[in-house]
PDB file of N, CA and C in Angstrom:
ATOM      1  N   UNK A   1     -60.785-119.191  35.696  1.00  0.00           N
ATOM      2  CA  UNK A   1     -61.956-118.400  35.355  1.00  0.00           C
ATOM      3  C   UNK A   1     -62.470-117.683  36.599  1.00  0.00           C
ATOM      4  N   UNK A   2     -62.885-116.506  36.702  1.00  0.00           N
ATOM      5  CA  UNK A   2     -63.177-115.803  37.553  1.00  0.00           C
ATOM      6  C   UNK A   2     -64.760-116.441  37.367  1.00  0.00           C
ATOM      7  N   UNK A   3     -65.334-116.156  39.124  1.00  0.00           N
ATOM      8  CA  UNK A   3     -66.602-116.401  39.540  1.00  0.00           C
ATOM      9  C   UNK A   3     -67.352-115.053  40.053  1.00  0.00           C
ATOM     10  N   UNK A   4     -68.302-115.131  39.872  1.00  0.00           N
ATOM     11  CA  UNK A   4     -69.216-113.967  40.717  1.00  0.00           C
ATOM     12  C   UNK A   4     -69.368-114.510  42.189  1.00  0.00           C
ATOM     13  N   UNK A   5     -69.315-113.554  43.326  1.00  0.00           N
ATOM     14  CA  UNK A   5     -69.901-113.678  44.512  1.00  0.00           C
ATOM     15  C   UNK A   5     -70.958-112.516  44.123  1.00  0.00           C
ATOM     16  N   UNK A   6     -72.111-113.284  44.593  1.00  0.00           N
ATOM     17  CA  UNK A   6     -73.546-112.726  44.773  1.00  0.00           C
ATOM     18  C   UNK A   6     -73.912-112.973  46.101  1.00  0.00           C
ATOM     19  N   UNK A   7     -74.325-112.628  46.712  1.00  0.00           N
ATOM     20  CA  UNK A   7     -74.834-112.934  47.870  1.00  0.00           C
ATOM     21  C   UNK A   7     -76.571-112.170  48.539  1.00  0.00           C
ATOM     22  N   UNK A   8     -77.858-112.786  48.152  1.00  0.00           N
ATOM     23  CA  UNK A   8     -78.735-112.788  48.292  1.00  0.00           C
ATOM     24  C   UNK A   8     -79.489-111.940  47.288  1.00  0.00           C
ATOM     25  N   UNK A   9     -81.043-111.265  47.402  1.00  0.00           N
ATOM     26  CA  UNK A   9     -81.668-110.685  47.019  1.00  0.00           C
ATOM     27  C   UNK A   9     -81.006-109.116  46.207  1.00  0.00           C
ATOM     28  N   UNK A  10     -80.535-108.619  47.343  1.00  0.00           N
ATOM     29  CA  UNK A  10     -79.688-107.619  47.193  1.00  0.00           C
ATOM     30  C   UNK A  10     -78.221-107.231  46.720  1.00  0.00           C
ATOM     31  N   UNK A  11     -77.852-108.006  46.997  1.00  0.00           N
ATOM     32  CA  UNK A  11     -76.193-108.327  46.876  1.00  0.00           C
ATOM     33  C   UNK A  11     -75.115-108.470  47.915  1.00  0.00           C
ATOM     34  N   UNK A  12     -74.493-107.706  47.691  1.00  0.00           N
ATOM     35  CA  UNK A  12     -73.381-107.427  49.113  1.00  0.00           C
ATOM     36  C   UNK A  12     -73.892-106.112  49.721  1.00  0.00           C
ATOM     37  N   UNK A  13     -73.502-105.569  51.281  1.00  0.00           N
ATOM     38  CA  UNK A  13     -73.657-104.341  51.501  1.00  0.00           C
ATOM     39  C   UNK A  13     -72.782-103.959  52.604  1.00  0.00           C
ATOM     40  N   UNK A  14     -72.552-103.184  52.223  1.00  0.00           N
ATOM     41  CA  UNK A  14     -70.808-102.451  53.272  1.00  0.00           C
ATOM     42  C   UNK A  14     -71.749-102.232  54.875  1.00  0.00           C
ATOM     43  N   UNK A  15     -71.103-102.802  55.965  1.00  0.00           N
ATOM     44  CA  UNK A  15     -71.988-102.797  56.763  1.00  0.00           C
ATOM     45  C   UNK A  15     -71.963-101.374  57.404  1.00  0.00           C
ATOM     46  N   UNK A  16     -72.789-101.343  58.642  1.00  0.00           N
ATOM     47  CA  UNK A  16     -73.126-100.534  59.409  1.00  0.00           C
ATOM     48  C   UNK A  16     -72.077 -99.727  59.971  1.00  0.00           C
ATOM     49  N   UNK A  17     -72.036 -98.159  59.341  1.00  0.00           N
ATOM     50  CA  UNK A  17     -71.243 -97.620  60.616  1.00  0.00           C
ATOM     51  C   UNK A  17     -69.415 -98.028  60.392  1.00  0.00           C
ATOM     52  N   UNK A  18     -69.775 -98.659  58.786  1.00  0.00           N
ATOM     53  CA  UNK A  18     -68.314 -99.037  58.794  1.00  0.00           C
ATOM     54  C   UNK A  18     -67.541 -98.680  57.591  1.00  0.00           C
ATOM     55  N   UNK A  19     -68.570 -98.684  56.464  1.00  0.00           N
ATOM     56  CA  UNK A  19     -67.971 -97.744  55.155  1.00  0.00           C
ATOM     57  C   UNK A  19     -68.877 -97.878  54.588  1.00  0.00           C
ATOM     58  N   UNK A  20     -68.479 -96.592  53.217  1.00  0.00           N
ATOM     59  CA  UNK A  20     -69.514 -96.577  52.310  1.00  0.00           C
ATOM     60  C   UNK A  20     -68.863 -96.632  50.943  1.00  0.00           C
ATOM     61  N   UNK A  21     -69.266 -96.511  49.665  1.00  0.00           N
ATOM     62  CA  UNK A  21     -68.427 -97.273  48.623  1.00  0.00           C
ATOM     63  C   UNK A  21     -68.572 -96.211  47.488  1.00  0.00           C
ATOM     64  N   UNK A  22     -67.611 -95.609  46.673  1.00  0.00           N
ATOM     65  CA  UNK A  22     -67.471 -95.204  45.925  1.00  0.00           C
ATOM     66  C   UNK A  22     -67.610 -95.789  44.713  1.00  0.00           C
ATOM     67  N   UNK A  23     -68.670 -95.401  44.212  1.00  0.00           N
ATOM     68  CA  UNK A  23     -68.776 -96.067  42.875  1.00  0.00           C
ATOM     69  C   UNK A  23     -67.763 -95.625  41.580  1.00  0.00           C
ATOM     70  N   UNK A  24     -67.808 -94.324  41.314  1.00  0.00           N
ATOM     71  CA  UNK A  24     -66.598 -94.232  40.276  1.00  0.00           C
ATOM     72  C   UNK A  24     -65.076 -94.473  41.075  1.00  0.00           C
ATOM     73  N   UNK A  25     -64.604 -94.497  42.281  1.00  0.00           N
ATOM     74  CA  UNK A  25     -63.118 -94.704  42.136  1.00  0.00           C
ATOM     75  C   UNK A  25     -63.317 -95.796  42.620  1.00  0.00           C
ATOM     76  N   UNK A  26     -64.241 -96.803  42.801  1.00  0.00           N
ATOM     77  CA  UNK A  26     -64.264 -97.496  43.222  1.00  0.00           C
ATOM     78  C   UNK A  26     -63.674 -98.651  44.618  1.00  0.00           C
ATOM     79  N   UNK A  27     -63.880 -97.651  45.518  1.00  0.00           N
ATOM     80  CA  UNK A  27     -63.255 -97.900  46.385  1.00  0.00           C
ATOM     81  C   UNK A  27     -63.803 -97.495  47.874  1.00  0.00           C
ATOM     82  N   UNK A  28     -63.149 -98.146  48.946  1.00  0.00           N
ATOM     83  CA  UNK A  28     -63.805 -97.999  50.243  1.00  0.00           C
ATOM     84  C   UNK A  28     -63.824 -96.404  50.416  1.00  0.00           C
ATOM     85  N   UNK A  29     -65.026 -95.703  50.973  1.00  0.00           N
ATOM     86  CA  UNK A  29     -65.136 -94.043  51.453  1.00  0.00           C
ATOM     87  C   UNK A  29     -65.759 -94.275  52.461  1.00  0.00           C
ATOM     88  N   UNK A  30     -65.814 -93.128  53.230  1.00  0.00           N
ATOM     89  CA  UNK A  30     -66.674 -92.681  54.561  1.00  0.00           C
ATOM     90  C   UNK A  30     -67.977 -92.995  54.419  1.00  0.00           C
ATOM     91  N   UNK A  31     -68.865 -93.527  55.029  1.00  0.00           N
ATOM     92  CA  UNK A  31     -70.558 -93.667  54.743  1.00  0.00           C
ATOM     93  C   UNK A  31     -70.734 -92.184  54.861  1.00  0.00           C
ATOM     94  N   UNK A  32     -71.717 -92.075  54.175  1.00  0.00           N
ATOM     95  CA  UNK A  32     -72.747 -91.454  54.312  1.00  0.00           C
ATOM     96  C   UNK A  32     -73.849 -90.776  55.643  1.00  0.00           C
ATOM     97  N   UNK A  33     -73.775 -89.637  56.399  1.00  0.00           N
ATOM     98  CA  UNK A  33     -74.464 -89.686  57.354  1.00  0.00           C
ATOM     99  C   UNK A  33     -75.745 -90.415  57.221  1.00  0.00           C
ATOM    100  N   UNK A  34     -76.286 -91.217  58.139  1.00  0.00           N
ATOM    101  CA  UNK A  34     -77.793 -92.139  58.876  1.00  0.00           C
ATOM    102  C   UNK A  34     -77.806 -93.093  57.341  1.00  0.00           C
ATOM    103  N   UNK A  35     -77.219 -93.589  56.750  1.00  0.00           N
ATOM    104  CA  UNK A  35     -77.049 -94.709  55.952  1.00  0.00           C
ATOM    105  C   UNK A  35     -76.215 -95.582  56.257  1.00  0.00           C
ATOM    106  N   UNK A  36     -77.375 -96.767  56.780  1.00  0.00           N
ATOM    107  CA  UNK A  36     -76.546 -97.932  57.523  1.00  0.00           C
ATOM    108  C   UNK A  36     -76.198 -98.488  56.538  1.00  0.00           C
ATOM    109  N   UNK A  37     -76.599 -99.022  55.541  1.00  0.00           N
ATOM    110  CA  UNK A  37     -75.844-100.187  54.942  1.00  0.00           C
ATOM    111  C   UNK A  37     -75.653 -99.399  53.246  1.00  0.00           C
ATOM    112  N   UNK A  38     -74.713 -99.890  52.598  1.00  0.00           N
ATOM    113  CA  UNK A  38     -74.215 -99.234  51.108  1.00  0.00           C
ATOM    114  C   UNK A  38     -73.939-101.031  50.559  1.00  0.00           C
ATOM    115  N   UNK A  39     -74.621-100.618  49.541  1.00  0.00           N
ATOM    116  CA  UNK A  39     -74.850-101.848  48.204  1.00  0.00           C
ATOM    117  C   UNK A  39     -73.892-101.879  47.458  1.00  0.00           C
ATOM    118  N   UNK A  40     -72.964-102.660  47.727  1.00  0.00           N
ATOM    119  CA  UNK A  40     -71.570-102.791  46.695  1.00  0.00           C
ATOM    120  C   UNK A  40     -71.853-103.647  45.315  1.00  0.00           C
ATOM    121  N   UNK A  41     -71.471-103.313  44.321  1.00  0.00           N
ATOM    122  CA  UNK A  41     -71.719-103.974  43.232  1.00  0.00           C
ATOM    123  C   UNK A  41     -71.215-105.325  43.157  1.00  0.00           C
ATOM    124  N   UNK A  42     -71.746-106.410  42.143  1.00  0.00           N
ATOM    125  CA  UNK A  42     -71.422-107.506  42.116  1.00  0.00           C
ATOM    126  C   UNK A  42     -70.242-107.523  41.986  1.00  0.00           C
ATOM    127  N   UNK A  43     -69.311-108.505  42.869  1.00  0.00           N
ATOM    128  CA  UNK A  43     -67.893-108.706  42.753  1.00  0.00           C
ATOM    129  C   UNK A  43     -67.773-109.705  41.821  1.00  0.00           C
ATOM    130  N   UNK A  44     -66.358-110.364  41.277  1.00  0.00           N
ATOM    131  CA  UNK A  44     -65.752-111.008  40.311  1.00  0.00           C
ATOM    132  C   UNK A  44     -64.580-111.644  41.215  1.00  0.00           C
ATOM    133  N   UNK A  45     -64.835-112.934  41.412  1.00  0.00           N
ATOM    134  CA  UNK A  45     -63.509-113.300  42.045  1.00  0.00           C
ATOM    135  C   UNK A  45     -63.077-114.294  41.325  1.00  0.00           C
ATOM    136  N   UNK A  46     -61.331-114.457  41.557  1.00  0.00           N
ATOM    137  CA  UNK A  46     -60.718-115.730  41.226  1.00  0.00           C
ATOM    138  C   UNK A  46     -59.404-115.418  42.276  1.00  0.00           C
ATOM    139  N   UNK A  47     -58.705-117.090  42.334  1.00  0.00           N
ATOM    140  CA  UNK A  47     -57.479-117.323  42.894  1.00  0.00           C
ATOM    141  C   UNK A  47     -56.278-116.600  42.368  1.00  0.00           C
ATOM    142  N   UNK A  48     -55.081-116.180  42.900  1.00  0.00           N
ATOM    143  CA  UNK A  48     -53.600-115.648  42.606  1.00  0.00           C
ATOM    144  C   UNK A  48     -52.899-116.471  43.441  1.00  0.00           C
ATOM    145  N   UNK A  49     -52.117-116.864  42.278  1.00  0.00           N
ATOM    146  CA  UNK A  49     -51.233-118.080  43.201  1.00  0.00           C
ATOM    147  C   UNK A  49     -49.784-116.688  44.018  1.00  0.00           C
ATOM    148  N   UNK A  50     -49.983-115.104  43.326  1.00  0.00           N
ATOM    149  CA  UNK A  50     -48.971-114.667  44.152  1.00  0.00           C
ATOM    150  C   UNK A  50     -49.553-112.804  43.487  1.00  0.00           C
ATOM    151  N   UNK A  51     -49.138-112.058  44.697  1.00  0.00           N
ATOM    152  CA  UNK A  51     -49.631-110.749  44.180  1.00  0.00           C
ATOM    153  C   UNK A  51     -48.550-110.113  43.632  1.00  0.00           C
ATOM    154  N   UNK A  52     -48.969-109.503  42.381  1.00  0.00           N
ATOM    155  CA  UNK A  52     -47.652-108.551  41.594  1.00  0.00           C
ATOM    156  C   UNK A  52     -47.132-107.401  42.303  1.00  0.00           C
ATOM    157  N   UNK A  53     -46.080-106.683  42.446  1.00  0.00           N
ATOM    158  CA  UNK A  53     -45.496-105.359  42.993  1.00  0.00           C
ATOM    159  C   UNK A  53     -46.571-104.214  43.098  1.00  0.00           C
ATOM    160  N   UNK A  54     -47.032-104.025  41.831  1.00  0.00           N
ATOM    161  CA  UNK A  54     -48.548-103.426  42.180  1.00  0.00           C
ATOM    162  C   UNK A  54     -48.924-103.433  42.700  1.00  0.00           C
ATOM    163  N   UNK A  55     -50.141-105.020  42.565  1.00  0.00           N
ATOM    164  CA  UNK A  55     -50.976-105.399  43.310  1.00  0.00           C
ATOM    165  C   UNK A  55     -50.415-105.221  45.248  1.00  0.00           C
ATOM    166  N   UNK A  56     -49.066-104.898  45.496  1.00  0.00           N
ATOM    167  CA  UNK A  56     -48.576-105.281  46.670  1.00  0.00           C
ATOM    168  C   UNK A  56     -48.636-103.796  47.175  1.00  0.00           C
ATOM    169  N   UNK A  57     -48.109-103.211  46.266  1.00  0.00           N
ATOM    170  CA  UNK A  57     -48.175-101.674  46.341  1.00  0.00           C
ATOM    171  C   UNK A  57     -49.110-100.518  46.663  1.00  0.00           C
ATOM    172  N   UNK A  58     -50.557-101.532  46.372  1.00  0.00           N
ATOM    173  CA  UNK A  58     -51.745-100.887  46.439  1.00  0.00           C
ATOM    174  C   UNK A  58     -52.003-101.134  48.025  1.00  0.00           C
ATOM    175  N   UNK A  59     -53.123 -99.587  48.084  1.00  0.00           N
ATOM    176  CA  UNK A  59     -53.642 -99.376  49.750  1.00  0.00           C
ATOM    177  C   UNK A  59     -55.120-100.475  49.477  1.00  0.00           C
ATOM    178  N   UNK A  60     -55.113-101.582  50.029  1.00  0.00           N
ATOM    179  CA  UNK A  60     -56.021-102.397  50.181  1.00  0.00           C
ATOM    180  C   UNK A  60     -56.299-102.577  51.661  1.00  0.00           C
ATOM    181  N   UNK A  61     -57.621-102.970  51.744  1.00  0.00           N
ATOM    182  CA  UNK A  61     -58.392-103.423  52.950  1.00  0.00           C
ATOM    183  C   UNK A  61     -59.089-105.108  52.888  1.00  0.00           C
ATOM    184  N   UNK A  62     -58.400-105.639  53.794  1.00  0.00           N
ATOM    185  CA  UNK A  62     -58.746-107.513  53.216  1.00  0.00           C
ATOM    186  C   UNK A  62     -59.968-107.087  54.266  1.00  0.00           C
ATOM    187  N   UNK A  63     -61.148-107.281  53.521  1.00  0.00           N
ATOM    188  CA  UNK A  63     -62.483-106.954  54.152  1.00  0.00           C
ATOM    189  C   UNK A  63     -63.389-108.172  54.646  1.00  0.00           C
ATOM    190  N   UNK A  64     -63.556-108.228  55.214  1.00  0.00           N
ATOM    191  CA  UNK A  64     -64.417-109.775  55.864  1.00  0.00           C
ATOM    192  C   UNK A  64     -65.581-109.677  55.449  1.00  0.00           C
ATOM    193  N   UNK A  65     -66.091-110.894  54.943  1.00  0.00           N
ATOM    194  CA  UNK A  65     -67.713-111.230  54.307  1.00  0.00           C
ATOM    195  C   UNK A  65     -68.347-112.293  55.025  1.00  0.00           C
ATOM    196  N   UNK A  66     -69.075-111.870  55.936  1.00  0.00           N
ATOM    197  CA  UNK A  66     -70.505-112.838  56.429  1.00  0.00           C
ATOM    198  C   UNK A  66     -71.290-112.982  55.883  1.00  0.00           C
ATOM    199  N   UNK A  67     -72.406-113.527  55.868  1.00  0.00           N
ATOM    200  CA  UNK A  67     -73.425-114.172  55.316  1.00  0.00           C
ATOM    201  C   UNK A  67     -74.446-113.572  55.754  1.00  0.00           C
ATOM    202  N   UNK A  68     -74.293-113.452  57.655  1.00  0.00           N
ATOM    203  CA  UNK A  68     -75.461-112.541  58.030  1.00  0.00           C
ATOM    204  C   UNK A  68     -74.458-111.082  59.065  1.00  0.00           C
ATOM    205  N   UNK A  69     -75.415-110.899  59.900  1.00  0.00           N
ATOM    206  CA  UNK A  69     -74.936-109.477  60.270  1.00  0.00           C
ATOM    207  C   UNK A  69     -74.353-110.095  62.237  1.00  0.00           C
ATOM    208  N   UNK A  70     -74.363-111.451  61.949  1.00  0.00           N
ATOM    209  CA  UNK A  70     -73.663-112.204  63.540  1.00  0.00           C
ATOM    210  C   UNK A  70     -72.247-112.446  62.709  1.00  0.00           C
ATOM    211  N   UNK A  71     -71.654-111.475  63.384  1.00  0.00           N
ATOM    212  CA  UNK A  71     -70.038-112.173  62.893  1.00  0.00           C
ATOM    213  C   UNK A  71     -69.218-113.059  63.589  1.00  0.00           C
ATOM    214  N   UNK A  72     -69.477-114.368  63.278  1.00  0.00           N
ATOM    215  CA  UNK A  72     -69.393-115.579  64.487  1.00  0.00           C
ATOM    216  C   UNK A  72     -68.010-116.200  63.070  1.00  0.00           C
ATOM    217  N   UNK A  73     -67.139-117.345  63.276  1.00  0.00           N
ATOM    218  CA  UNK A  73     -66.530-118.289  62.611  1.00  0.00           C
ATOM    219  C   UNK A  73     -67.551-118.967  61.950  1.00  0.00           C
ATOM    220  N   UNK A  74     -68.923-119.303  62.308  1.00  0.00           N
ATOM    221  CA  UNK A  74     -70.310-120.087  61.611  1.00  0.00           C
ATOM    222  C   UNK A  74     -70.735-118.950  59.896  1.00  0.00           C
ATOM    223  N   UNK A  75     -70.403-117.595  60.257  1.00  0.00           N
ATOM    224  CA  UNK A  75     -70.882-117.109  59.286  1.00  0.00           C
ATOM    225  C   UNK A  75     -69.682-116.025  58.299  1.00  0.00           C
ATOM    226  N   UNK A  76     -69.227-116.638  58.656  1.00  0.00           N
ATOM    227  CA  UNK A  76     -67.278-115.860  58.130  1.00  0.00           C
ATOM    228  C   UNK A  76     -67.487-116.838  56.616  1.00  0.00           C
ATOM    229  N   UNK A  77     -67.540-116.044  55.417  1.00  0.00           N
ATOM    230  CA  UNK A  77     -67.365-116.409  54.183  1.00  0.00           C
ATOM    231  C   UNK A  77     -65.617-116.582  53.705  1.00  0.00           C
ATOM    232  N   UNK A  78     -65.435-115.282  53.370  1.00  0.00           N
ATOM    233  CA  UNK A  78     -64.032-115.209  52.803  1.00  0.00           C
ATOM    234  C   UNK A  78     -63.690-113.686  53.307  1.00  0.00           C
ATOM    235  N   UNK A  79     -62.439-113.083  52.844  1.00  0.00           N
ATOM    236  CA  UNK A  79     -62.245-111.614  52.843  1.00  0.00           C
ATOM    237  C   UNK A  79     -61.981-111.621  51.255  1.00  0.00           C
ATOM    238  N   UNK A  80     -62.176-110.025  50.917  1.00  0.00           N
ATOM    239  CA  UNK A  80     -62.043-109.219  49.601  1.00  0.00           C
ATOM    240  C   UNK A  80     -61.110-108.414  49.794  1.00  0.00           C
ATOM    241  N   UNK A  81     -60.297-108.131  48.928  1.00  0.00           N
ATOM    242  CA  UNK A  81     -59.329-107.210  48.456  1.00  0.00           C
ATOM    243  C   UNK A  81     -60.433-106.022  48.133  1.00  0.00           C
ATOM    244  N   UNK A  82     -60.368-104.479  49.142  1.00  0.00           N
ATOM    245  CA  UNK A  82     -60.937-103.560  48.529  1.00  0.00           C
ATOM    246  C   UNK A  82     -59.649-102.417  48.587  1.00  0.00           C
ATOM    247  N   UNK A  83     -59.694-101.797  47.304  1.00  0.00           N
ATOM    248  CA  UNK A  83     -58.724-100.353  47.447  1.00  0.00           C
ATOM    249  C   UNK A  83     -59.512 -99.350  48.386  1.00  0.00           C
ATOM    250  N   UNK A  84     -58.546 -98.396  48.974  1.00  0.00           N
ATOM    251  CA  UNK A  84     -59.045 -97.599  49.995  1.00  0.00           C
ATOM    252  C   UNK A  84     -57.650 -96.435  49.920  1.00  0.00           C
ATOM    253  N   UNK A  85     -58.084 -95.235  50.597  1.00  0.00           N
ATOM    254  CA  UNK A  85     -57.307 -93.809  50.195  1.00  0.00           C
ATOM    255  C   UNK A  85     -56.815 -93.972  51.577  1.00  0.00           C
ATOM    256  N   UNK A  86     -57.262 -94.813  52.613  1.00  0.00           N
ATOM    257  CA  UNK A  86     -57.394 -94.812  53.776  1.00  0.00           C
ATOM    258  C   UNK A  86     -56.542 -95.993  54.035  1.00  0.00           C
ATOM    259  N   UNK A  87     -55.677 -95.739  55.295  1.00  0.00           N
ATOM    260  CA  UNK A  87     -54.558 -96.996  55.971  1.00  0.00           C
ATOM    261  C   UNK A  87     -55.638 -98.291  56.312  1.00  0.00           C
ATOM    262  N   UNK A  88     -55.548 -99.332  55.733  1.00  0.00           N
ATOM    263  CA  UNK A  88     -56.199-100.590  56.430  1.00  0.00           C
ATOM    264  C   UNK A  88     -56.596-100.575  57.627  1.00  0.00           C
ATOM    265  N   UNK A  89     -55.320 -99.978  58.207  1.00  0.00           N
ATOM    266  CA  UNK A  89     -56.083-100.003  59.962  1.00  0.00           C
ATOM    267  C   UNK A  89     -57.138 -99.375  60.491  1.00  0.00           C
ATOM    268  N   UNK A  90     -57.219 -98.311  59.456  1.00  0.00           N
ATOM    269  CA  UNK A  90     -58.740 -97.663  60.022  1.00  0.00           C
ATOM    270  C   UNK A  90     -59.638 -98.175  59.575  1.00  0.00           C
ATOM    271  N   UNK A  91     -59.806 -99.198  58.513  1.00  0.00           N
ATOM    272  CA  UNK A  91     -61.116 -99.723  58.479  1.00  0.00           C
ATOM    273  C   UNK A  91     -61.288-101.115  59.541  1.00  0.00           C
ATOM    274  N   UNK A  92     -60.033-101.958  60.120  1.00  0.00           N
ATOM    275  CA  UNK A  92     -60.045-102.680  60.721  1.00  0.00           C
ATOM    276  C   UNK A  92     -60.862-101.819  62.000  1.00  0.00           C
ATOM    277  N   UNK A  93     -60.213-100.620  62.441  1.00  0.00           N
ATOM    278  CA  UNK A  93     -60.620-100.073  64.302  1.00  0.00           C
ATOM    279  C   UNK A  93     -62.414 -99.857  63.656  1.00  0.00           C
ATOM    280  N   UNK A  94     -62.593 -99.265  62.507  1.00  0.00           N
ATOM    281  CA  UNK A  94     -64.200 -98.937  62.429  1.00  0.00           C
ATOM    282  C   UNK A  94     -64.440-100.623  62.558  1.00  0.00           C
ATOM    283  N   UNK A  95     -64.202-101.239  62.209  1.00  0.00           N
ATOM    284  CA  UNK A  95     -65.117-102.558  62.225  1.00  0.00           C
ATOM    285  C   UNK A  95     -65.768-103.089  60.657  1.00  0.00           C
ATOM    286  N   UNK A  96     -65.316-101.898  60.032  1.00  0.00           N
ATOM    287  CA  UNK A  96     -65.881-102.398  58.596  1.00  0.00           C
ATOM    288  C   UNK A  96     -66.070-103.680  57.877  1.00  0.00           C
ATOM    289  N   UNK A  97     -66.618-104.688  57.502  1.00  0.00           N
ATOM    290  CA  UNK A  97     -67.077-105.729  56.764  1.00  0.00           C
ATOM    291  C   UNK A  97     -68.394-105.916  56.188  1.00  0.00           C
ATOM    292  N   UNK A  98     -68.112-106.661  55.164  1.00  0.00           N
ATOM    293  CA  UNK A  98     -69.562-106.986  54.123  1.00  0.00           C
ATOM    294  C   UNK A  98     -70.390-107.861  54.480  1.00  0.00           C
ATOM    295  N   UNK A  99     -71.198-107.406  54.469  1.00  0.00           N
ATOM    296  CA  UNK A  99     -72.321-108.889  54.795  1.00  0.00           C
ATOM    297  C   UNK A  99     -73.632-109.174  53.454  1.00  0.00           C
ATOM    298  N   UNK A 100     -73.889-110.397  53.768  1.00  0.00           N
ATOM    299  CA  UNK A 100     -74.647-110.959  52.302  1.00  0.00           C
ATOM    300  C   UNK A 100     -76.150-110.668  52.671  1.00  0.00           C
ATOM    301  N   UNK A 101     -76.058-110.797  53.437  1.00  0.00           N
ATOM    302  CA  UNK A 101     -77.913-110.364  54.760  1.00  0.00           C
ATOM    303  C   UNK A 101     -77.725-109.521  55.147  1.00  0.00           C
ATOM    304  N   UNK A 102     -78.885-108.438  55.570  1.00  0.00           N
ATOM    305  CA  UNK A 102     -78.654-107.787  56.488  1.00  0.00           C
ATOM    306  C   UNK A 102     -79.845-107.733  57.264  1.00  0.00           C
ATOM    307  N   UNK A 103     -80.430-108.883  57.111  1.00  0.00           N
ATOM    308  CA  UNK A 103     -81.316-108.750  58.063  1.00  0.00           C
ATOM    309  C   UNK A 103     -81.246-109.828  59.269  1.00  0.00           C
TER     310      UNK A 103
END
Protein backbone atom coordinates (compact mmCIF):
# COMPACT_ATOMS: atom_id res chain seq x y z
CA UNK A 1 0.00 0.00 0.00
CA UNK A 2 1.34 3.25 -0.85
CA UNK A 3 1.80 5.98 2.04
CA UNK A 4 1.65 9.73 1.92
CA UNK A 5 4.81 11.74 2.89
CA UNK A 6 3.51 14.97 4.34
CA UNK A 7 5.82 16.84 5.90
CA UNK A 8 4.61 19.81 8.17
CA UNK A 9 2.12 22.71 7.99
CA UNK A 10 2.89 23.29 4.46
CA UNK A 11 4.07 20.30 2.90
CA UNK A 12 7.19 19.69 1.00
CA UNK A 13 9.06 22.64 -0.75
CA UNK A 14 11.71 22.45 -3.54
CA UNK A 15 14.43 24.30 -1.85
CA UNK A 16 16.24 27.44 -2.40
CA UNK A 17 17.92 28.36 -5.53
CA UNK A 18 17.54 24.79 -6.52
CA UNK A 19 14.28 24.06 -8.49
CA UNK A 20 10.98 24.85 -9.09
CA UNK A 21 8.11 22.35 -9.95
CA UNK A 22 5.91 22.01 -12.69
CA UNK A 23 2.65 21.30 -11.88
CA UNK A 24 1.05 19.99 -15.14
CA UNK A 25 4.19 17.93 -16.43
CA UNK A 26 4.90 17.38 -13.35
CA UNK A 27 8.21 17.55 -12.97
CA UNK A 28 11.51 19.25 -11.76
CA UNK A 29 11.82 23.06 -13.82
CA UNK A 30 13.94 26.08 -13.34
CA UNK A 31 12.59 28.25 -10.24
CA UNK A 32 11.17 31.00 -10.77
CA UNK A 33 13.13 34.38 -10.51
CA UNK A 34 13.32 35.73 -6.32
CA UNK A 35 11.12 32.57 -5.36
CA UNK A 36 12.96 30.78 -2.81
CA UNK A 37 11.04 27.97 -2.00
CA UNK A 38 8.15 26.06 -4.50
CA UNK A 39 5.41 23.85 -2.68
CA UNK A 40 5.43 20.44 -4.19
CA UNK A 41 2.29 18.58 -3.89
CA UNK A 42 1.62 15.78 -1.54
CA UNK A 43 3.71 12.80 -2.55
CA UNK A 44 2.50 9.00 -2.52
CA UNK A 45 5.14 6.63 -1.68
CA UNK A 46 5.68 2.88 -1.60
CA UNK A 47 8.62 0.22 -1.91
CA UNK A 48 9.83 -1.56 -5.56
CA UNK A 49 11.49 -4.51 -4.93
CA UNK A 50 13.06 -3.63 -8.73
CA UNK A 51 12.57 -0.73 -11.40
CA UNK A 52 10.87 -1.67 -14.82
CA UNK A 53 12.82 -0.70 -18.29
CA UNK A 54 10.72 2.35 -18.17
CA UNK A 55 10.88 3.22 -14.97
CA UNK A 56 14.91 2.81 -15.78
CA UNK A 57 14.55 4.65 -18.90
CA UNK A 58 13.13 7.67 -17.39
CA UNK A 59 15.28 11.11 -16.77
CA UNK A 60 14.90 11.05 -12.92
CA UNK A 61 16.53 13.06 -10.15
CA UNK A 62 16.89 10.86 -6.69
CA UNK A 63 16.19 14.15 -4.73
CA UNK A 64 17.14 14.36 -1.03
CA UNK A 65 14.47 15.21 1.72
CA UNK A 66 15.37 16.92 5.06
CA UNK A 67 13.26 17.73 7.59
CA UNK A 68 14.80 21.13 8.07
CA UNK A 69 16.86 23.46 5.84
CA UNK A 70 20.53 22.04 7.90
CA UNK A 71 21.41 19.30 5.61
CA UNK A 72 23.35 17.30 8.22
CA UNK A 73 22.97 12.95 8.26
CA UNK A 74 20.64 14.12 11.69
CA UNK A 75 18.10 15.55 9.21
CA UNK A 76 18.43 13.39 5.88
CA UNK A 77 14.83 11.71 5.54
CA UNK A 78 14.85 9.63 2.35
CA UNK A 79 15.39 10.63 -1.50
CA UNK A 80 12.36 10.82 -4.17
CA UNK A 81 12.29 9.76 -7.57
CA UNK A 82 11.47 13.18 -9.46
CA UNK A 83 11.18 13.24 -13.49
CA UNK A 84 13.20 16.08 -14.93
CA UNK A 85 13.84 17.29 -18.87
CA UNK A 86 17.14 18.00 -17.29
CA UNK A 87 20.43 15.44 -16.80
CA UNK A 88 20.41 14.52 -12.93
CA UNK A 89 23.64 16.06 -12.72
CA UNK A 90 22.46 19.39 -12.98
CA UNK A 91 20.22 19.22 -10.29
CA UNK A 92 22.89 17.44 -8.14
CA UNK A 93 25.75 20.73 -9.10
CA UNK A 94 22.52 23.27 -8.27
CA UNK A 95 22.19 21.59 -4.94
CA UNK A 96 18.56 20.93 -5.37
CA UNK A 97 16.62 19.05 -2.44
CA UNK A 98 13.28 19.07 -0.55
CA UNK A 99 12.90 20.06 2.70
CA UNK A 100 9.81 19.51 5.17
CA UNK A 101 10.68 23.04 7.14
CA UNK A 102 11.79 25.77 5.92
CA UNK A 103 12.21 27.59 8.56
Amino acid sequence: HPFKLYCGSSGINAEYGGAGWDKRGMRLIEPSPKVLFTPLPVVHMFALNELSKEQKAQRVYECPVYKKPQRTDLTYITNIRLKTNQSPDYWTLRGAALLCDIK
